[in-house]
PDB file of N, CA and C in Angstrom:
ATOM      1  N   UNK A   1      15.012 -13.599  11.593  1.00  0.00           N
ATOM      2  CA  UNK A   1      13.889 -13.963  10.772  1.00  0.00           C
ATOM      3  C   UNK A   1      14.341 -14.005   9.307  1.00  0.00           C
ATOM      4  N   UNK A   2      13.520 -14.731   8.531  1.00  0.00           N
ATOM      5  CA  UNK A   2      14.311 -15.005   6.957  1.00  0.00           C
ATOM      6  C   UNK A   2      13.756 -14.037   6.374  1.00  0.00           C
ATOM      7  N   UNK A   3      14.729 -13.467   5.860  1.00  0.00           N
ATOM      8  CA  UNK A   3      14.310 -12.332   4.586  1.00  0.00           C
ATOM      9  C   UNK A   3      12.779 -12.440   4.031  1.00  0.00           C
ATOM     10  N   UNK A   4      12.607 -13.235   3.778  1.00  0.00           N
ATOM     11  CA  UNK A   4      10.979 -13.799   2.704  1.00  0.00           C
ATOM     12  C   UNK A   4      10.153 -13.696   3.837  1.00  0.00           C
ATOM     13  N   UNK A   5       9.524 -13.566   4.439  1.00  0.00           N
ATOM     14  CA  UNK A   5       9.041 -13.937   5.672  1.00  0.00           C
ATOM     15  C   UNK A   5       8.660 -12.643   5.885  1.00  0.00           C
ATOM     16  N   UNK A   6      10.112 -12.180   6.415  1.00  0.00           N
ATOM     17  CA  UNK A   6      10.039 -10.487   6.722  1.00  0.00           C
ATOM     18  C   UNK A   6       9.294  -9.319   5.436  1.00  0.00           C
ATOM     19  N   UNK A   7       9.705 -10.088   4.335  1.00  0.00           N
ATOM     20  CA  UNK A   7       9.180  -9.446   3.023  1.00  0.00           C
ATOM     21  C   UNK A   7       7.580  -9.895   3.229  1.00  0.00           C
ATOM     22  N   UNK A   8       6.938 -10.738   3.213  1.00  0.00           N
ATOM     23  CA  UNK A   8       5.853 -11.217   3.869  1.00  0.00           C
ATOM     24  C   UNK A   8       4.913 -10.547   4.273  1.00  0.00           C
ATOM     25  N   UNK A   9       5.362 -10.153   6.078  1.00  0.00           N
ATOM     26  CA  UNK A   9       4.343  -9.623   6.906  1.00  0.00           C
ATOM     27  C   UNK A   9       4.723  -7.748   6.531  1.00  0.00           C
ATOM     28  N   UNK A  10       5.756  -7.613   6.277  1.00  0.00           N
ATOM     29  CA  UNK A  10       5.870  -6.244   5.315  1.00  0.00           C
ATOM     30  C   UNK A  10       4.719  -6.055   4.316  1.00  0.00           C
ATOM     31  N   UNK A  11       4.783  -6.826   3.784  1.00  0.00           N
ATOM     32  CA  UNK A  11       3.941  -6.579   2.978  1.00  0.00           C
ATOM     33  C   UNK A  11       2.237  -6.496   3.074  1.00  0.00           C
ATOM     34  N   UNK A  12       1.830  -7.415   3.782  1.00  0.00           N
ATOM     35  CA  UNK A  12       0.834  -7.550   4.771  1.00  0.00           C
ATOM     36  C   UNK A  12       0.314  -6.073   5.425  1.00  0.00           C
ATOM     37  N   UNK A  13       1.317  -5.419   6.200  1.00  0.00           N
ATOM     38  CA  UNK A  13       1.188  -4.214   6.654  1.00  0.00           C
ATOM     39  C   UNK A  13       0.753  -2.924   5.517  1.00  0.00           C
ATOM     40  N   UNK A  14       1.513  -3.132   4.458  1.00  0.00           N
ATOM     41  CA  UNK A  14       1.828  -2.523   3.596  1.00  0.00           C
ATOM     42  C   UNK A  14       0.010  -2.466   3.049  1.00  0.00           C
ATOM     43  N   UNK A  15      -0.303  -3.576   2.688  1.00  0.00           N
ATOM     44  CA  UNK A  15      -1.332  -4.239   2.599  1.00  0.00           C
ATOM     45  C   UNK A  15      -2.813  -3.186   3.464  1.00  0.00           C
ATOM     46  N   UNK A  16      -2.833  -2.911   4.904  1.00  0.00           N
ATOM     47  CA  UNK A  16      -3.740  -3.056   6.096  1.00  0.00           C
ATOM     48  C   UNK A  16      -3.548  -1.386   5.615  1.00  0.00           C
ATOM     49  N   UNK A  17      -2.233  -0.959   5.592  1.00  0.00           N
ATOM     50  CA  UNK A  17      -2.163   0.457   5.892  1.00  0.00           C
ATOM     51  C   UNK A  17      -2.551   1.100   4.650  1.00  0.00           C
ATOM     52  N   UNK A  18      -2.263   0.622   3.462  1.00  0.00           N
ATOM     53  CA  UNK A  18      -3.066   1.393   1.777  1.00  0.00           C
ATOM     54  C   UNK A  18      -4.385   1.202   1.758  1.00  0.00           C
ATOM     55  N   UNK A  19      -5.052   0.037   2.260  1.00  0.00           N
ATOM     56  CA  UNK A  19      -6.301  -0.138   2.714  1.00  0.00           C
ATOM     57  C   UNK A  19      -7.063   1.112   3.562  1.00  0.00           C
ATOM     58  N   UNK A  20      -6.600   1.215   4.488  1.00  0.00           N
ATOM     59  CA  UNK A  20      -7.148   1.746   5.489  1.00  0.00           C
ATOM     60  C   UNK A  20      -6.713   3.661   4.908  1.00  0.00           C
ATOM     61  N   UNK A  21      -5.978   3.785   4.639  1.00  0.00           N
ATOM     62  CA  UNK A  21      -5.335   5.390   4.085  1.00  0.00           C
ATOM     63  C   UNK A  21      -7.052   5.308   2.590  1.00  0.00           C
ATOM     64  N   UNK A  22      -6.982   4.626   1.730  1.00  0.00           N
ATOM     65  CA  UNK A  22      -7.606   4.555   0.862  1.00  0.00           C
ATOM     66  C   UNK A  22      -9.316   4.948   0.928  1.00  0.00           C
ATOM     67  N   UNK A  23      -9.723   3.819   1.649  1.00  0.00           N
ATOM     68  CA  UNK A  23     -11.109   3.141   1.957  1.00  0.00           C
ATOM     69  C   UNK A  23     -11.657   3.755   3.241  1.00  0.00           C
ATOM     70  N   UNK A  24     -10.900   3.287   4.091  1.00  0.00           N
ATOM     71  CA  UNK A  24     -11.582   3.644   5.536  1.00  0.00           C
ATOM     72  C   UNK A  24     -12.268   5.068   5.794  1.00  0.00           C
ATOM     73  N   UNK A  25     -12.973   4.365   6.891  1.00  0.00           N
ATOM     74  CA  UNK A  25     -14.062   6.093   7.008  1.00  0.00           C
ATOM     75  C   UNK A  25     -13.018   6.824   7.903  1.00  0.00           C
ATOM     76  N   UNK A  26     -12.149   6.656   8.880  1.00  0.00           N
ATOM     77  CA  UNK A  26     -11.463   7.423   9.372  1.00  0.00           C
ATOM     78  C   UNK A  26     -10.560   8.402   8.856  1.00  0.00           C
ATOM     79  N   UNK A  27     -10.251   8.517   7.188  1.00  0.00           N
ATOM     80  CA  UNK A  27      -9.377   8.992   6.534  1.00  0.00           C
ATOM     81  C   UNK A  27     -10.487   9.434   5.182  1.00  0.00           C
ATOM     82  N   UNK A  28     -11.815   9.569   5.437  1.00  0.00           N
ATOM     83  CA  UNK A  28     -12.826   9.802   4.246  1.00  0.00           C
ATOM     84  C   UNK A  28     -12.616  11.421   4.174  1.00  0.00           C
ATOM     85  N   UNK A  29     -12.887  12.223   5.166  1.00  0.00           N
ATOM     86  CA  UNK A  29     -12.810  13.798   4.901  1.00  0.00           C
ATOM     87  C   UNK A  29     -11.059  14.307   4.628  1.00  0.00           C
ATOM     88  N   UNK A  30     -10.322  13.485   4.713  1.00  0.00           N
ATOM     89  CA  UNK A  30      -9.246  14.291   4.520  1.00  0.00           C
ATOM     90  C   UNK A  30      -9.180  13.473   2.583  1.00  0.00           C
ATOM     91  N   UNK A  31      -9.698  12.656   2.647  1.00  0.00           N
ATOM     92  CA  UNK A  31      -9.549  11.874   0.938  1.00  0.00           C
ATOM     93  C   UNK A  31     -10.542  13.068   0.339  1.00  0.00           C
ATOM     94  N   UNK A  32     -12.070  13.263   0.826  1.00  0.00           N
ATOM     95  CA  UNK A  32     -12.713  14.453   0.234  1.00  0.00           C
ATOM     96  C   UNK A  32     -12.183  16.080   0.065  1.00  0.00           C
ATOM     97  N   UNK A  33     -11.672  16.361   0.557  1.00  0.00           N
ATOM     98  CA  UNK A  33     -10.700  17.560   0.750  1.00  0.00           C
ATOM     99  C   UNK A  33      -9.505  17.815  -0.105  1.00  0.00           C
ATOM    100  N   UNK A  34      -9.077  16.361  -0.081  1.00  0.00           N
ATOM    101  CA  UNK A  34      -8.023  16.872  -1.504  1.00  0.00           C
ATOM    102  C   UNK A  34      -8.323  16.839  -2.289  1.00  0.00           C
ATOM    103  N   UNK A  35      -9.395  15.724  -2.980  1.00  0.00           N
ATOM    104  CA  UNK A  35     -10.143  15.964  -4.132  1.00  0.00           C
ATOM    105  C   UNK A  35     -10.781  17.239  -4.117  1.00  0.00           C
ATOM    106  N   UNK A  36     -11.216  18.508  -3.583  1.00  0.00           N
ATOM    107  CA  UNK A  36     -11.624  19.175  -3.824  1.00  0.00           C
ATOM    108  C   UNK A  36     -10.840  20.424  -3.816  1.00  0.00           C
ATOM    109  N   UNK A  37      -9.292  20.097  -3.641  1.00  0.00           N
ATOM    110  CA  UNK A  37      -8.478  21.144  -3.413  1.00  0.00           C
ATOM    111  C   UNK A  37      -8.252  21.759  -4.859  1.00  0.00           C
ATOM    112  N   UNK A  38      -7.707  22.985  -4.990  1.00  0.00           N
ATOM    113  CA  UNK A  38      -7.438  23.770  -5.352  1.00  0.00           C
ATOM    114  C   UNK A  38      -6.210  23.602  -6.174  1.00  0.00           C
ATOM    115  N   UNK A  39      -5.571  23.554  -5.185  1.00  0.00           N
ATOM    116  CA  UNK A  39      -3.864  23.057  -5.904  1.00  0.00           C
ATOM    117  C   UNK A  39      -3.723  21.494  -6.531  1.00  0.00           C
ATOM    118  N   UNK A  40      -2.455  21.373  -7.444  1.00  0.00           N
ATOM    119  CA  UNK A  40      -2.569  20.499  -8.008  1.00  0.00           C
ATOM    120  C   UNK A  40      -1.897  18.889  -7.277  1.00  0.00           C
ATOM    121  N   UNK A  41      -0.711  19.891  -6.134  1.00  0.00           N
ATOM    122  CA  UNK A  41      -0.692  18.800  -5.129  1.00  0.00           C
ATOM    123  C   UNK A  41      -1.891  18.210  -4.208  1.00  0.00           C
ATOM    124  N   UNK A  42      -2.720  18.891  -4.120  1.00  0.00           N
ATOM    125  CA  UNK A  42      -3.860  18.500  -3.449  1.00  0.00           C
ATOM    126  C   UNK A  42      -4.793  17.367  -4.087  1.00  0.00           C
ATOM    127  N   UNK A  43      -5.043  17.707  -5.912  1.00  0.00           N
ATOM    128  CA  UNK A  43      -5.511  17.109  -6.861  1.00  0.00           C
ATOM    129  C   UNK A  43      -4.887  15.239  -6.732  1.00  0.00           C
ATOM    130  N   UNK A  44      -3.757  15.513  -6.745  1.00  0.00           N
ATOM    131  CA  UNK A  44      -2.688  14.456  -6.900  1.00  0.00           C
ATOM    132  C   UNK A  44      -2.738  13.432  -5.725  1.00  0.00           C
ATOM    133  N   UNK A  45      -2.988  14.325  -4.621  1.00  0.00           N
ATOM    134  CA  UNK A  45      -2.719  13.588  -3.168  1.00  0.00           C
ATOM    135  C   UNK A  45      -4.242  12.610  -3.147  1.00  0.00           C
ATOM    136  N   UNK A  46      -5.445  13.310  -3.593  1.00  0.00           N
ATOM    137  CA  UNK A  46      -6.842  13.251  -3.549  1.00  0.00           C
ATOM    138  C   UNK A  46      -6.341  11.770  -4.217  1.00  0.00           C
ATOM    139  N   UNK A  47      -6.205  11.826  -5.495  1.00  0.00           N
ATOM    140  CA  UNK A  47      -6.264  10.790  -6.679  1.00  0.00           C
ATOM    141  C   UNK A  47      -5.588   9.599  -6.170  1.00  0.00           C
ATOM    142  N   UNK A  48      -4.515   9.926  -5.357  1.00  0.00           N
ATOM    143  CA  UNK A  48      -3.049   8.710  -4.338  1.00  0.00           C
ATOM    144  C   UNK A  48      -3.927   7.963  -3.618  1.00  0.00           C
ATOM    145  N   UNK A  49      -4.900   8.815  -2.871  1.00  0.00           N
ATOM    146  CA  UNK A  49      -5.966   8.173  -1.796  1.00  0.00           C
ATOM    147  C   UNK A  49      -6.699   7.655  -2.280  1.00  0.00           C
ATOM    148  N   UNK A  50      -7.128   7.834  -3.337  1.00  0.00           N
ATOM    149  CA  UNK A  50      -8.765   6.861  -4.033  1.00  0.00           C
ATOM    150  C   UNK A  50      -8.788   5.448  -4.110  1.00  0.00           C
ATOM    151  N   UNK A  51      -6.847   4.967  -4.491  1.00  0.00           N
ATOM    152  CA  UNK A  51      -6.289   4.137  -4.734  1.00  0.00           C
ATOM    153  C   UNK A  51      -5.277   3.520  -4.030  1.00  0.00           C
ATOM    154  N   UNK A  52      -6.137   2.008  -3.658  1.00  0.00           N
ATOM    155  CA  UNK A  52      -5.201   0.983  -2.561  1.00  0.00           C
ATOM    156  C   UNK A  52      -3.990   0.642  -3.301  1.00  0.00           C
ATOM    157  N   UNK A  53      -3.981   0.170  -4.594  1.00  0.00           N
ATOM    158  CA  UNK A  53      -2.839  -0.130  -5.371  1.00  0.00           C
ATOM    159  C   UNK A  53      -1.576   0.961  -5.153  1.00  0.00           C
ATOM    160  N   UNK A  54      -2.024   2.265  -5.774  1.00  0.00           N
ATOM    161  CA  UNK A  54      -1.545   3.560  -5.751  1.00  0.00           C
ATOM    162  C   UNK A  54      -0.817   3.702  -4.955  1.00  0.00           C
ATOM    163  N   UNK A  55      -1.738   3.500  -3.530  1.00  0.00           N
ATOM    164  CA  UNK A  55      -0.912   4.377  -2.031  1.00  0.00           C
ATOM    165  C   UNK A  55      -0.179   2.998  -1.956  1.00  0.00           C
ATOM    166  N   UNK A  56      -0.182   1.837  -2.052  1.00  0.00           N
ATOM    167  CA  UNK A  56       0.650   1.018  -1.456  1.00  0.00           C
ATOM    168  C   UNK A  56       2.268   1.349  -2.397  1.00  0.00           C
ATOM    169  N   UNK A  57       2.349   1.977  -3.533  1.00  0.00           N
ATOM    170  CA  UNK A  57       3.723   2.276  -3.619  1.00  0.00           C
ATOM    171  C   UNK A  57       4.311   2.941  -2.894  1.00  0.00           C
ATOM    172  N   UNK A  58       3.524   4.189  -2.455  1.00  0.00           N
ATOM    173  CA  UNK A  58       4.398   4.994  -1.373  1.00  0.00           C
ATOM    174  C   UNK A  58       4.545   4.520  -0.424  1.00  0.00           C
ATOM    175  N   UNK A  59       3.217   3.558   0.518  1.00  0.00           N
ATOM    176  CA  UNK A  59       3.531   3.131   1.580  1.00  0.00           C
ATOM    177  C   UNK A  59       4.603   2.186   1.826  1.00  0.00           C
ATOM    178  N   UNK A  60       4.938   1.449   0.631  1.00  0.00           N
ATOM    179  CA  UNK A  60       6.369   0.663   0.597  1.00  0.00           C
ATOM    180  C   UNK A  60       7.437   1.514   0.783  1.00  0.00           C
ATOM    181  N   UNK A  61       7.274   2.293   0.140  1.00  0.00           N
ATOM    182  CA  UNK A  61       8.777   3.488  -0.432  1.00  0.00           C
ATOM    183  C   UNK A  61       9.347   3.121   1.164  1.00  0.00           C
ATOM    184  N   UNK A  62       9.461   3.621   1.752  1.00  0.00           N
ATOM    185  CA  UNK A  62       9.742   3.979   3.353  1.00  0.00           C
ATOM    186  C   UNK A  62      10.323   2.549   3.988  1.00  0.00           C
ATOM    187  N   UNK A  63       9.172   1.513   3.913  1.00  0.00           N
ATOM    188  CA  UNK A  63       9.787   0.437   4.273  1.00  0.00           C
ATOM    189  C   UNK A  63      11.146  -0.371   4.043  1.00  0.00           C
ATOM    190  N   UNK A  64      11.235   0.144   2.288  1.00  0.00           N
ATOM    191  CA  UNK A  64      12.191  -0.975   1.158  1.00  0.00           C
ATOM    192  C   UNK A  64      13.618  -0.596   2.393  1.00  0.00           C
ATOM    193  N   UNK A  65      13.342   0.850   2.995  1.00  0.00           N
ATOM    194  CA  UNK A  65      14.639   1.239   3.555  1.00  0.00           C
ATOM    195  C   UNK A  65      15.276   0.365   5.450  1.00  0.00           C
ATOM    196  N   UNK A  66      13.797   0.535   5.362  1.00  0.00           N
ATOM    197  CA  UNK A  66      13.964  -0.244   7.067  1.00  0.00           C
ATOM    198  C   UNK A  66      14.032  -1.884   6.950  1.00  0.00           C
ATOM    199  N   UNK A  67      14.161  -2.913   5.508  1.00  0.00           N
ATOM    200  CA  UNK A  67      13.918  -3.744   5.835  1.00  0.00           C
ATOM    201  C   UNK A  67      15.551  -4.322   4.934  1.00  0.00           C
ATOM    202  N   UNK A  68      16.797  -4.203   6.049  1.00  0.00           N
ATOM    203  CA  UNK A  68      17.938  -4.092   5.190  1.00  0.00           C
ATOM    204  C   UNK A  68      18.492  -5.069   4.877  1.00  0.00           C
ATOM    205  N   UNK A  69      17.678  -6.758   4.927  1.00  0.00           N
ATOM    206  CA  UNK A  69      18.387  -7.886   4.922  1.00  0.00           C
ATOM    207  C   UNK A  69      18.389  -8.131   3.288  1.00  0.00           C
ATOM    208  N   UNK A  70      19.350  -8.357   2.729  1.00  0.00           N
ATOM    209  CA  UNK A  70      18.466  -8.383   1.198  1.00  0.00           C
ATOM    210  C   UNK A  70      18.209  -9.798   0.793  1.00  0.00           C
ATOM    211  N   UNK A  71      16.971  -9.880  -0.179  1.00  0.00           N
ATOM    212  CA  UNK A  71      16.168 -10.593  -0.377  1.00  0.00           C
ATOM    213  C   UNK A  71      16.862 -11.419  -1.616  1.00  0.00           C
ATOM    214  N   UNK A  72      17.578 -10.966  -1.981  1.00  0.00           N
ATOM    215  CA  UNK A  72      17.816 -11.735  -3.616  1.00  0.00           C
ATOM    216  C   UNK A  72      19.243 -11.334  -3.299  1.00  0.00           C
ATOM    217  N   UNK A  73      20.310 -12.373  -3.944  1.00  0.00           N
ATOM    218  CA  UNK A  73      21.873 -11.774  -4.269  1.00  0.00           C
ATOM    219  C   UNK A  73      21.789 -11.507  -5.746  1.00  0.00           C
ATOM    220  N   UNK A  74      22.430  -9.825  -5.434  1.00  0.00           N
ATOM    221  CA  UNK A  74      22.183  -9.334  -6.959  1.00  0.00           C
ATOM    222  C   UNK A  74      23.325  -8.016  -6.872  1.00  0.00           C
ATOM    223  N   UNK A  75      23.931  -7.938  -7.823  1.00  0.00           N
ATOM    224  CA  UNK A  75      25.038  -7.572  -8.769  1.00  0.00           C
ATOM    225  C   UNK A  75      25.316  -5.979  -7.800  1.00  0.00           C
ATOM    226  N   UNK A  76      24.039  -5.669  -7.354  1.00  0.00           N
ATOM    227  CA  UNK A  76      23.869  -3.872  -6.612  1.00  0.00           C
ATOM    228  C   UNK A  76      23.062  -3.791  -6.035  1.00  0.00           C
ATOM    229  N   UNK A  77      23.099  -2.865  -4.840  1.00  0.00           N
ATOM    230  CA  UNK A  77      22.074  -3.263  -3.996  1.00  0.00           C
ATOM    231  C   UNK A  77      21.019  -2.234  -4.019  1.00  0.00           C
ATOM    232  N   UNK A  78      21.277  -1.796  -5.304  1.00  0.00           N
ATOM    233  CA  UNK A  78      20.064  -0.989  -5.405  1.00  0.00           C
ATOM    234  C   UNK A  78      18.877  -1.568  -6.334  1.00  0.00           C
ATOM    235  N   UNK A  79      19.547  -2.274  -6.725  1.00  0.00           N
ATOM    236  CA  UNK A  79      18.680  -3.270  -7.826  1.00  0.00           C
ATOM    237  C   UNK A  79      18.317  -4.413  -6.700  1.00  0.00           C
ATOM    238  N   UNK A  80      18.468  -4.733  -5.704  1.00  0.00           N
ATOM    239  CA  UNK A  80      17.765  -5.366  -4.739  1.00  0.00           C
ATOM    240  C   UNK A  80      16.724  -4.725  -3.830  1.00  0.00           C
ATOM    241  N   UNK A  81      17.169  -3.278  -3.879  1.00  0.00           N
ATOM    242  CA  UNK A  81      15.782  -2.716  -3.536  1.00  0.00           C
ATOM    243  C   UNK A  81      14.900  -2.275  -4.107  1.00  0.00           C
ATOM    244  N   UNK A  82      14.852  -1.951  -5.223  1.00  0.00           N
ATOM    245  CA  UNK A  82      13.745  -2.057  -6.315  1.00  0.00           C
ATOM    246  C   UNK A  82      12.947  -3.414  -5.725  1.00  0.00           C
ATOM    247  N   UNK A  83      13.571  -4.448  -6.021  1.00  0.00           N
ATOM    248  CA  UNK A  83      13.022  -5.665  -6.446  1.00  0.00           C
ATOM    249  C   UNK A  83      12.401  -5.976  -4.828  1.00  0.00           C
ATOM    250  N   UNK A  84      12.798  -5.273  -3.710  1.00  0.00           N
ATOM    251  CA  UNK A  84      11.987  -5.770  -2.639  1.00  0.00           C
ATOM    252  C   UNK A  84      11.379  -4.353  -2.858  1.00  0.00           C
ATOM    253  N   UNK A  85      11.093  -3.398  -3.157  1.00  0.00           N
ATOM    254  CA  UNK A  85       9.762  -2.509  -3.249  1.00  0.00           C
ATOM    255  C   UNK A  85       8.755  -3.530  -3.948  1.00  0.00           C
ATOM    256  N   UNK A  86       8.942  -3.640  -5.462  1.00  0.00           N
ATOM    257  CA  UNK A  86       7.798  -3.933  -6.269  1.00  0.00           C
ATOM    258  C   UNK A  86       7.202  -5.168  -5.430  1.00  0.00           C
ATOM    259  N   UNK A  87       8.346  -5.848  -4.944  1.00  0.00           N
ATOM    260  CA  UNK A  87       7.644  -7.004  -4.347  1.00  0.00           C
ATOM    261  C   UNK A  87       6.748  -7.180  -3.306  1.00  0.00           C
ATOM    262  N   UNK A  88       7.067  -5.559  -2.523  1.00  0.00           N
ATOM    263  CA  UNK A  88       5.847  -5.446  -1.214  1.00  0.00           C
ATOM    264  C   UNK A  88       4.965  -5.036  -2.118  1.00  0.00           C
ATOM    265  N   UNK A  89       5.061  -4.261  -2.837  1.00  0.00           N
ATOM    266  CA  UNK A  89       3.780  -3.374  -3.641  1.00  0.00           C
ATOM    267  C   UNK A  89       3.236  -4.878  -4.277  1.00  0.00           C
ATOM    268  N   UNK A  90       3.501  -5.881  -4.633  1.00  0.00           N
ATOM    269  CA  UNK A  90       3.102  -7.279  -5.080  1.00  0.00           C
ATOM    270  C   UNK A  90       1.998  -8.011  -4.389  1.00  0.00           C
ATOM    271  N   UNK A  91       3.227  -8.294  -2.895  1.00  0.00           N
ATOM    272  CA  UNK A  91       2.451  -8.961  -2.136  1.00  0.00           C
ATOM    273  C   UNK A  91       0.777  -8.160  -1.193  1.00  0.00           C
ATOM    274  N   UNK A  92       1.138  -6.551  -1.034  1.00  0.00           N
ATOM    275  CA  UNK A  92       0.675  -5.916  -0.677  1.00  0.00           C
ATOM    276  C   UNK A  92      -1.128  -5.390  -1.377  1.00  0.00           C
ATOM    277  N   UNK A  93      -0.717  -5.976  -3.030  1.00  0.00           N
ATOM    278  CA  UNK A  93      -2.107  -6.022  -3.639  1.00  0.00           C
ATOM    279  C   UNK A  93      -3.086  -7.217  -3.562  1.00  0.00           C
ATOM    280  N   UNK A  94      -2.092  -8.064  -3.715  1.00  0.00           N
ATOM    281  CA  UNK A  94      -2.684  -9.253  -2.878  1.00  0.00           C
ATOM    282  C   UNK A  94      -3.252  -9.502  -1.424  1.00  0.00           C
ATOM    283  N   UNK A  95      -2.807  -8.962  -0.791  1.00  0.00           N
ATOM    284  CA  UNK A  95      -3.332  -8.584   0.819  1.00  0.00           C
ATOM    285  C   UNK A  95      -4.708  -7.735   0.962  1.00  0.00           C
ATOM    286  N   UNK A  96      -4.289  -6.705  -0.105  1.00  0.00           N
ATOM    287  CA  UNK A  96      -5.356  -5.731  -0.257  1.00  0.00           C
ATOM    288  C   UNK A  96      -6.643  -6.221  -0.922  1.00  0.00           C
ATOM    289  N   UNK A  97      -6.701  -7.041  -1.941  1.00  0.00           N
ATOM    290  CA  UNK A  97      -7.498  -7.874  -2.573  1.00  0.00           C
ATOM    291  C   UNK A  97      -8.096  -8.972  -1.330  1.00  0.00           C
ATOM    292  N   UNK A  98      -7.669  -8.965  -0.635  1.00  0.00           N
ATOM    293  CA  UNK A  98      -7.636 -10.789   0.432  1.00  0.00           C
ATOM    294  C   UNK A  98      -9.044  -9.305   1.242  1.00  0.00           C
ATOM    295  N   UNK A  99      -8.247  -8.733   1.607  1.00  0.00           N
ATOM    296  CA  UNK A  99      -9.305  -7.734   2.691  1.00  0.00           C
ATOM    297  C   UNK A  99     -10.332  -7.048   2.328  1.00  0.00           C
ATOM    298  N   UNK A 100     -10.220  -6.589   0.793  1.00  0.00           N
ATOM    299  CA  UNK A 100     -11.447  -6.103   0.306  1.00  0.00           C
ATOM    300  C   UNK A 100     -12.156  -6.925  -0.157  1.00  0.00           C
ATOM    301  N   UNK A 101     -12.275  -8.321  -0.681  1.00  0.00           N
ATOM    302  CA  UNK A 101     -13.065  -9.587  -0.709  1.00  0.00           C
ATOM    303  C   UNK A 101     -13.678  -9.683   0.593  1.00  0.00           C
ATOM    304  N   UNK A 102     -13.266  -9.626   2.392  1.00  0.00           N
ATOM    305  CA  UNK A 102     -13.528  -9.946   3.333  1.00  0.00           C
ATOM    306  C   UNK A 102     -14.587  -9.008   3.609  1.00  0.00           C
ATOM    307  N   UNK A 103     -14.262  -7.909   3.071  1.00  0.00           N
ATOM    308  CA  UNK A 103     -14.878  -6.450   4.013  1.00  0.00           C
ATOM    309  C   UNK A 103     -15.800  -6.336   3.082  1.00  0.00           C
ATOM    310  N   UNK A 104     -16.401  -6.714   1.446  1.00  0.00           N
ATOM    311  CA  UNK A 104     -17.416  -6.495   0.900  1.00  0.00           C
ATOM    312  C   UNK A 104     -18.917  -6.713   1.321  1.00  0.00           C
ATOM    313  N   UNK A 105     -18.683  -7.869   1.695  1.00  0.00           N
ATOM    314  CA  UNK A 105     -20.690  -8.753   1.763  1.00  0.00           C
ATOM    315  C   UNK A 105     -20.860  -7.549   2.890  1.00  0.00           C
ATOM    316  N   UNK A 106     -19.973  -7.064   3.854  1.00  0.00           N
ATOM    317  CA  UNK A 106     -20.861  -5.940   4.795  1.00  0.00           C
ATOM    318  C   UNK A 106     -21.284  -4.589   3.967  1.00  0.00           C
ATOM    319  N   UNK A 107     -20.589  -4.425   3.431  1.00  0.00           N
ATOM    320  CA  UNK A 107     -20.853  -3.141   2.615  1.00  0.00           C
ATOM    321  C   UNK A 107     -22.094  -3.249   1.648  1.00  0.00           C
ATOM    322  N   UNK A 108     -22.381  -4.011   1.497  1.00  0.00           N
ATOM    323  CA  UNK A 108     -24.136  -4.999   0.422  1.00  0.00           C
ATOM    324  C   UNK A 108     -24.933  -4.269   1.460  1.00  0.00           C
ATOM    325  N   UNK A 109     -26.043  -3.373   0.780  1.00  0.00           N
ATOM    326  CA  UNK A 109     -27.332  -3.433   1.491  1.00  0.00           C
ATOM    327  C   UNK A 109     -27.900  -4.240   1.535  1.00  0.00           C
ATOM    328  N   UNK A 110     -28.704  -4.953   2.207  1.00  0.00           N
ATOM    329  CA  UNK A 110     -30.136  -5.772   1.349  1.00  0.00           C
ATOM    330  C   UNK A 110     -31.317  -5.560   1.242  1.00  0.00           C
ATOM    331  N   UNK A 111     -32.016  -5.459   0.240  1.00  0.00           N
ATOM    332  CA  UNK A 111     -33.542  -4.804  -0.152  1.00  0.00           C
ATOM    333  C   UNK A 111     -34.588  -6.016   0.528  1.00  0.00           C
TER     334      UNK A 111
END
């Protein structure tokens, strides 16, 4: 599969899973819980969850490593993985934006 592609539906995922860690009701009492923790890792973790943007850096972190074809020819290949992190965290806000546009009009009461 072509690098871009793979960077792509990576990102996509990247995308479904900061979404869903963030927003979703299945992950609401453990998001309420750290906000109400005590400790300051707890504080921190609370604040990671509030935010789809946020969590999608970490949720990349992990990937940049499993996805070893590199995307750009560049001088070090650590400077190619930077550049495919930011780029899931890129495509991944965009994804996230695509799904929270989709998933709004349900969330509308109507009077």
């Amino acid at each position: 599969m072509h690098p871009l592609v793979e960077l792509l539906l990576a990102s996509l995922a990247v995308a479904v899973a900061s979404m869903t860690l963030s927003k979703g009701a299945i992950f609401r009492s453990l998001r309420e819980r750290l906000k109400d923790s005590k400790w300051r890792i707890g504080l921190f973790l609370g604040r990671l969850l509030a935010c789809p943007f946020c969590t999608s850096f970490w949720v990349a972190a992990p990937i940049v490593f499993i996805l070893r074809e590199p995307v750009f020819v560049t001088v070090h290949p650590v400077a190619d993985g930077i550049l495919r992190w930011l780029l899931l965290v890129f495509g991944a806000a965009i994804g996230a934006g695509v799904i929270y546009m989709a998933y709004a009009p349900m969330n509308r009461t109507e009077d």
